[in-house]
PDB file of N, CA and C in Angstrom:
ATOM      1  N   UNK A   1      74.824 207.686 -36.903  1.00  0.00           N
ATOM      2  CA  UNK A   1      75.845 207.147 -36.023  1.00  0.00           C
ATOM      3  C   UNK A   1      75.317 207.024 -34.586  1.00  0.00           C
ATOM      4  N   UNK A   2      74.500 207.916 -34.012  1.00  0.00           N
ATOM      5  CA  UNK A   2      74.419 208.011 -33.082  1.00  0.00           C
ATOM      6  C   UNK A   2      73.277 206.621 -32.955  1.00  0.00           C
ATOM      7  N   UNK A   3      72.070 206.985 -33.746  1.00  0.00           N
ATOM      8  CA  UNK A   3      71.425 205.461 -33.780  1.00  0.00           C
ATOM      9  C   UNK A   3      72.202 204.014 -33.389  1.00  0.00           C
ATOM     10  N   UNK A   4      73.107 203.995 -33.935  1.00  0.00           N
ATOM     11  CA  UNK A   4      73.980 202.915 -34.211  1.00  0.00           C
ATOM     12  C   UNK A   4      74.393 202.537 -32.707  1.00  0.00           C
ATOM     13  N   UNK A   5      75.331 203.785 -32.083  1.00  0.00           N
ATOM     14  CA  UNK A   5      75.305 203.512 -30.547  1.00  0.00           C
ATOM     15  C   UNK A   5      74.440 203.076 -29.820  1.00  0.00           C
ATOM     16  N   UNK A   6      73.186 203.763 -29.919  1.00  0.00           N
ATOM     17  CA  UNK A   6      71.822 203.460 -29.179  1.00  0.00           C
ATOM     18  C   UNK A   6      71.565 202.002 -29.361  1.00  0.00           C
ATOM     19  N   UNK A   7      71.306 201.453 -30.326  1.00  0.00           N
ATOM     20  CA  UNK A   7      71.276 200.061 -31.159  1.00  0.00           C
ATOM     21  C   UNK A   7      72.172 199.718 -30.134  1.00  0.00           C
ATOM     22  N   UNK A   8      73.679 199.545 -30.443  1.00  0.00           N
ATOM     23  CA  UNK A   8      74.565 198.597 -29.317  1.00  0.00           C
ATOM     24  C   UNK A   8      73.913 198.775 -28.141  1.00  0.00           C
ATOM     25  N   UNK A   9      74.103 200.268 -27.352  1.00  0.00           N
ATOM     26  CA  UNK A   9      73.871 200.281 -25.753  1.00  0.00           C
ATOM     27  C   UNK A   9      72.658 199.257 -25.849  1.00  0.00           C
ATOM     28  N   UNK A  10      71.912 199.392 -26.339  1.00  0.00           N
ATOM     29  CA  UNK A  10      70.536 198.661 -26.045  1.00  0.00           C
ATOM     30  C   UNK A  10      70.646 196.911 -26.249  1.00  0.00           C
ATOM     31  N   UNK A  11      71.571 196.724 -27.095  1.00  0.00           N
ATOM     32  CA  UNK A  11      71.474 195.476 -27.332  1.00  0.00           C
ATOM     33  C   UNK A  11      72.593 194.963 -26.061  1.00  0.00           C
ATOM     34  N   UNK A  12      73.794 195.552 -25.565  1.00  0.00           N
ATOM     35  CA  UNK A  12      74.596 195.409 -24.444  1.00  0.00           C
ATOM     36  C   UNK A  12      73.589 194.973 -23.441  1.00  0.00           C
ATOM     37  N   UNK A  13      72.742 196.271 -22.872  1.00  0.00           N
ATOM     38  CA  UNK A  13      71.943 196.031 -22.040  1.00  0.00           C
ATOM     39  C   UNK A  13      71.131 194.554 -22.094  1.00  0.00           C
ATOM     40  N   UNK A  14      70.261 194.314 -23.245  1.00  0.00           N
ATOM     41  CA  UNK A  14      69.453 193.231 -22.941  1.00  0.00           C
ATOM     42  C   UNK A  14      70.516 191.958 -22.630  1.00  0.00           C
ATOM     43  N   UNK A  15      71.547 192.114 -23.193  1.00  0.00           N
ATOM     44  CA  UNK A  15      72.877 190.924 -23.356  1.00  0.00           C
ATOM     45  C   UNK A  15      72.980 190.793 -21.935  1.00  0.00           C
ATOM     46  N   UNK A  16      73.077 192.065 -21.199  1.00  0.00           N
ATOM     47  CA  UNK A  16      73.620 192.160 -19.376  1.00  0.00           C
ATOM     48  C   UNK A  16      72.347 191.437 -19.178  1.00  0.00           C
ATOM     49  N   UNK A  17      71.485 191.581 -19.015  1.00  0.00           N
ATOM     50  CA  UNK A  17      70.198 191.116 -18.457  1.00  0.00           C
ATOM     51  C   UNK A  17      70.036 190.094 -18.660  1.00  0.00           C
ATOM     52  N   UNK A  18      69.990 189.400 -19.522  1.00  0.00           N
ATOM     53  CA  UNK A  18      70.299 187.716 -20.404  1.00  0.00           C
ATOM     54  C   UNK A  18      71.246 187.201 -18.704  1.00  0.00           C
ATOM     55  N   UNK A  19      72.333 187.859 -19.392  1.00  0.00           N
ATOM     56  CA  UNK A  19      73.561 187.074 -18.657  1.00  0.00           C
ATOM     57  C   UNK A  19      73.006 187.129 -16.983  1.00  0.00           C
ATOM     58  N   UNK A  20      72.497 188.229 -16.100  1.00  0.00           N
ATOM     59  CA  UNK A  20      72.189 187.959 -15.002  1.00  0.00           C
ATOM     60  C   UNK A  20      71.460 187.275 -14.476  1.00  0.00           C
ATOM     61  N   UNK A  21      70.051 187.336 -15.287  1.00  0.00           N
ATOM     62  CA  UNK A  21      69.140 185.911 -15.544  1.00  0.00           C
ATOM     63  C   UNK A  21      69.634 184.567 -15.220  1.00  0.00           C
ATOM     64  N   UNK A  22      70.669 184.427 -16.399  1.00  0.00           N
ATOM     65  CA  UNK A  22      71.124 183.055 -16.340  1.00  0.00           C
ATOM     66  C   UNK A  22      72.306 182.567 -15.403  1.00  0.00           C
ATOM     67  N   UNK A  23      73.338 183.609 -14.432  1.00  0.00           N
ATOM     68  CA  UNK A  23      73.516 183.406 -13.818  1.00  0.00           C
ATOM     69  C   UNK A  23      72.738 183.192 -12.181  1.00  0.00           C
ATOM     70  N   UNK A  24      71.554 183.521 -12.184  1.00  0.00           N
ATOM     71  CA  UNK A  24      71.096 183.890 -11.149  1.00  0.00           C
ATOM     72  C   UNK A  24      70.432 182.305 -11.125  1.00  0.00           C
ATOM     73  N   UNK A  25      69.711 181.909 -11.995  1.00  0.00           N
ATOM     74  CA  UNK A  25      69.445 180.266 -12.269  1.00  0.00           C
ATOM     75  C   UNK A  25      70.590 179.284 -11.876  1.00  0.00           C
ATOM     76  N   UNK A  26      71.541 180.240 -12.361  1.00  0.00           N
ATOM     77  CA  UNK A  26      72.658 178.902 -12.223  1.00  0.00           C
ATOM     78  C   UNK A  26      72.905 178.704 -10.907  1.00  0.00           C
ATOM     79  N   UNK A  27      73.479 179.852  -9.868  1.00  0.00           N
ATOM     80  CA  UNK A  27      73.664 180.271  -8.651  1.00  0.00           C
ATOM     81  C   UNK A  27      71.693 178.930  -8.003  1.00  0.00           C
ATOM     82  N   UNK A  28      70.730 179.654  -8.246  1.00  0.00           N
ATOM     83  CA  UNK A  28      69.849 178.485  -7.831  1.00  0.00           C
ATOM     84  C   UNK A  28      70.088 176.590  -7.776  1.00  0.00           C
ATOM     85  N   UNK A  29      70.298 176.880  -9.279  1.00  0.00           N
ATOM     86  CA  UNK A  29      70.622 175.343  -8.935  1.00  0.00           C
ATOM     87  C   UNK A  29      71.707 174.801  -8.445  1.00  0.00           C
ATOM     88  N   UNK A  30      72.598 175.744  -8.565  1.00  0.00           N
ATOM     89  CA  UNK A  30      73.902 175.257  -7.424  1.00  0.00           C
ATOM     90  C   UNK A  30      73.287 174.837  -6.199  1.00  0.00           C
ATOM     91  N   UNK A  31      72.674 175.836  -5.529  1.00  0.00           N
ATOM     92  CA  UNK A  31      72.198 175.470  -4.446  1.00  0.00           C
ATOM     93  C   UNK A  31      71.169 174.349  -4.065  1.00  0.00           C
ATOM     94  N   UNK A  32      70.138 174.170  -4.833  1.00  0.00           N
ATOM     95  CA  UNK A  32      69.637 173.090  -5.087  1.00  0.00           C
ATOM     96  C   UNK A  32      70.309 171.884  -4.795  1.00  0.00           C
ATOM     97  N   UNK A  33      71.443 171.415  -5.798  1.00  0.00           N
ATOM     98  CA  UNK A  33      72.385 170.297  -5.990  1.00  0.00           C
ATOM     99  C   UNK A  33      73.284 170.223  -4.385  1.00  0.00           C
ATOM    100  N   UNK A  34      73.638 171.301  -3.987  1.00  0.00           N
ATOM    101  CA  UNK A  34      74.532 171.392  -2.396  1.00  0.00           C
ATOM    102  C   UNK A  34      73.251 170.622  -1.424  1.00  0.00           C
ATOM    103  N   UNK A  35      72.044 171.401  -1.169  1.00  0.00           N
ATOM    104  CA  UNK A  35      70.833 170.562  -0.209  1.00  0.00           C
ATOM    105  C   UNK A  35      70.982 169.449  -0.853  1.00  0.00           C
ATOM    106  N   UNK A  36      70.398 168.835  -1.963  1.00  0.00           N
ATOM    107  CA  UNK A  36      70.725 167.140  -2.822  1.00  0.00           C
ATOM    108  C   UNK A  36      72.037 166.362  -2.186  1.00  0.00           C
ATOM    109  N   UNK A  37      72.597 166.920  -2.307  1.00  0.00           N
ATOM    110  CA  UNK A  37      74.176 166.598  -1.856  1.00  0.00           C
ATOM    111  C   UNK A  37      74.247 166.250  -0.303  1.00  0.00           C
ATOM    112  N   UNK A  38      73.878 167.510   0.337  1.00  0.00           N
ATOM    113  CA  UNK A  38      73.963 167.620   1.684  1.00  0.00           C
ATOM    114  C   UNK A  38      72.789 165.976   2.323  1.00  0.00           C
ATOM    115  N   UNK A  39      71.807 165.954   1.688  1.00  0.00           N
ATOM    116  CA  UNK A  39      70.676 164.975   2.050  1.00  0.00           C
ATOM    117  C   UNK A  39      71.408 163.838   1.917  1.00  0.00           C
ATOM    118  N   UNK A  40      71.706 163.290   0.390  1.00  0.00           N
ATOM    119  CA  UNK A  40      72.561 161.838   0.429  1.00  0.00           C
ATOM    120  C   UNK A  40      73.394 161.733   1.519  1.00  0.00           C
ATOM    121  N   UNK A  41      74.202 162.914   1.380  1.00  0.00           N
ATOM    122  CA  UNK A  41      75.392 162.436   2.806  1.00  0.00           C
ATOM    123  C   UNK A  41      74.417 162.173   3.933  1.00  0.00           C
ATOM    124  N   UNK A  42      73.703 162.428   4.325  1.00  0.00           N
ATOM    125  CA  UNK A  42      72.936 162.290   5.678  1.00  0.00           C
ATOM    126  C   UNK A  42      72.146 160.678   5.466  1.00  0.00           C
ATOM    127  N   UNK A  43      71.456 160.696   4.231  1.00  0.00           N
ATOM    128  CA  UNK A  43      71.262 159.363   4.391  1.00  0.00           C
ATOM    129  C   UNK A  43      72.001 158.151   3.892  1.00  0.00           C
ATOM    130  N   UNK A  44      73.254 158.541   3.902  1.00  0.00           N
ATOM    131  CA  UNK A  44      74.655 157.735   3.802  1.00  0.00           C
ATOM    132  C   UNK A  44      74.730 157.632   4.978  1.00  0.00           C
ATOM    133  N   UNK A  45      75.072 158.435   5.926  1.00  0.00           N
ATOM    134  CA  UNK A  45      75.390 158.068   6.934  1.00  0.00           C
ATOM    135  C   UNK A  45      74.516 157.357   7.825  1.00  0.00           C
ATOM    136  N   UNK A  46      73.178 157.512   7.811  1.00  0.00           N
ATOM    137  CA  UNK A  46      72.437 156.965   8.280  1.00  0.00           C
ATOM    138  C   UNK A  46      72.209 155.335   8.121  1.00  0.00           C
ATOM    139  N   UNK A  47      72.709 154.770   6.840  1.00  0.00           N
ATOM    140  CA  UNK A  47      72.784 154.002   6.450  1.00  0.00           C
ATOM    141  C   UNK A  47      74.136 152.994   6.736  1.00  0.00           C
ATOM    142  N   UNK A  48      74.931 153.953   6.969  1.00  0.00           N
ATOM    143  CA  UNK A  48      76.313 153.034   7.618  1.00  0.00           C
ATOM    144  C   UNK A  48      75.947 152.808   8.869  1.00  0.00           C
ATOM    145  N   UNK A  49      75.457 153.905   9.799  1.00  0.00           N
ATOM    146  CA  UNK A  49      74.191 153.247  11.101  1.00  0.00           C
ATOM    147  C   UNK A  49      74.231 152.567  10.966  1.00  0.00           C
ATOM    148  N   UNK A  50      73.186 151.765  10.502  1.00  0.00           N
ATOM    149  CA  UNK A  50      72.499 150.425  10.264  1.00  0.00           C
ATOM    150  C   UNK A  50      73.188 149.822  10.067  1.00  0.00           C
ATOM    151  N   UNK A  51      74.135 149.946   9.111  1.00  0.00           N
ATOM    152  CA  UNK A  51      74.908 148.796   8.676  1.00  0.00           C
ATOM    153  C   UNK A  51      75.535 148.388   9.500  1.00  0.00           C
ATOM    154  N   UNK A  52      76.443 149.556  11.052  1.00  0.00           N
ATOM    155  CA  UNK A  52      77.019 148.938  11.873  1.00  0.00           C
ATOM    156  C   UNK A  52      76.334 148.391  13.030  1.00  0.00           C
ATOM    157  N   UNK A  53      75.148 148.800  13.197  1.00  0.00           N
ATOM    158  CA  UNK A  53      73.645 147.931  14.377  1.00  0.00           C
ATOM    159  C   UNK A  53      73.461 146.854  13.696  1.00  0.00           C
ATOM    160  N   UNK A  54      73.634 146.683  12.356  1.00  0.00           N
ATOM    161  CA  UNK A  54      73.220 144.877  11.737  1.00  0.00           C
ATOM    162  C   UNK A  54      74.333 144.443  11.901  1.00  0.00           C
ATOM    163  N   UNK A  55      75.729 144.646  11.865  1.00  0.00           N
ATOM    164  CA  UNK A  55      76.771 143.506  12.000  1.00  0.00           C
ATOM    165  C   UNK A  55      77.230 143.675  13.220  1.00  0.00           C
ATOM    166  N   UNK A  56      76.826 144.467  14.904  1.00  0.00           N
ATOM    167  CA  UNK A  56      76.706 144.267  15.577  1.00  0.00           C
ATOM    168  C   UNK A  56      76.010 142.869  16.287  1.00  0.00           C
ATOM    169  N   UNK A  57      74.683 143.127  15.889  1.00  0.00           N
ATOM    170  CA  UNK A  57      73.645 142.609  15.901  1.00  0.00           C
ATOM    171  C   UNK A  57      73.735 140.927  15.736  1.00  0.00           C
ATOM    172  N   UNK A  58      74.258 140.854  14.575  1.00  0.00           N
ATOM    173  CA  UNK A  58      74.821 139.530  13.656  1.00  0.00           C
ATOM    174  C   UNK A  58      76.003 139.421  14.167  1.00  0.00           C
ATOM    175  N   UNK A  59      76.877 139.702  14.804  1.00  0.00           N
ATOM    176  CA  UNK A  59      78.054 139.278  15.618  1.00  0.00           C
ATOM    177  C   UNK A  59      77.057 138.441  17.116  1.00  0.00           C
ATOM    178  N   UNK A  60      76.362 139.178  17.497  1.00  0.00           N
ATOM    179  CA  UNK A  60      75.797 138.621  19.167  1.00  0.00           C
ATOM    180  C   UNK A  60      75.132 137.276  18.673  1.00  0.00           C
ATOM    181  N   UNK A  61      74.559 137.172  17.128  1.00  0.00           N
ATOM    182  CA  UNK A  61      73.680 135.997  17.317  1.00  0.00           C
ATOM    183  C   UNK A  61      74.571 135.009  16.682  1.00  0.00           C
ATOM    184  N   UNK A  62      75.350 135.197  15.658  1.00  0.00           N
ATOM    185  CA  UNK A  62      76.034 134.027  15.454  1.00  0.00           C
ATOM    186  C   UNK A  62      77.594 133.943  15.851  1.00  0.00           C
ATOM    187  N   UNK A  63      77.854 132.264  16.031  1.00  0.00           N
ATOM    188  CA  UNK A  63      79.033 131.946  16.376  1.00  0.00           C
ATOM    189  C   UNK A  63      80.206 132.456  15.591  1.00  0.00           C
ATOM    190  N   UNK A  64      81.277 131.869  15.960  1.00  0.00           N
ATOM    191  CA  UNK A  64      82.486 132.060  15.251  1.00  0.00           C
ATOM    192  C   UNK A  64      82.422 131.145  13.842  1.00  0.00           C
ATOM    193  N   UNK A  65      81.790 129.727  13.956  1.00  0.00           N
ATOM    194  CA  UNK A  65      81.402 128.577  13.145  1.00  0.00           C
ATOM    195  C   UNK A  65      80.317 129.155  12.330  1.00  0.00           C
ATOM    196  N   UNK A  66      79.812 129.806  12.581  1.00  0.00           N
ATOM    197  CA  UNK A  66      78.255 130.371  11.575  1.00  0.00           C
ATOM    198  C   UNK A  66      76.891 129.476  12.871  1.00  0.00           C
ATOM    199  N   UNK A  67      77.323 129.077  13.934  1.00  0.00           N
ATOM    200  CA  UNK A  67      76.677 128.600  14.262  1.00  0.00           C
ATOM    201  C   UNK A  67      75.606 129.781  15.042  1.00  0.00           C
ATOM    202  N   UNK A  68      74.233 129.543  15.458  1.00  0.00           N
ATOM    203  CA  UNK A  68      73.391 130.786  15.857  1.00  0.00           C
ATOM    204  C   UNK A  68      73.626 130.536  17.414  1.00  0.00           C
ATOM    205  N   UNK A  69      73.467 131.380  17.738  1.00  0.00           N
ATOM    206  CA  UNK A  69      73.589 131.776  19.513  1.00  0.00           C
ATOM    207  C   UNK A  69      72.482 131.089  20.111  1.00  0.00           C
TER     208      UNK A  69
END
């Protein structure tokens, strides 16, 4: 009987260890994906920039007609 306990505790244990492992990966790539995340937004925004310096830009050179400045 007592074997038997030992057997579980031991197999509990490696089970805990498993599980912290694989949370500890997971917790990583969370973070991973947040910087990923965090970057697009930055070069989203960077990109609406531009987008509003080009239709700035394209407002000064052409007319109301499409005609060029």
């Amino acid at each position: 009987e007592n074997n038997c306990i030992m057997d579980a505790a031991s197999g509990l244990a490696s089970l805990s260890e498993e599980t912290a492992a694989g949370t500890q990966e997971i917790s990583v790539s969370i973070q991973s994906q947040a910087v990923d995340i965090e970057s697009v937004a930055n070069e989203a925004s960077q990109l609406s920039e531009a987008a509003r310096e080009l239709n700035e830009i394209s407002r000064n050179y052409y007319t109301v007609d499409g005609q060029i400045n």
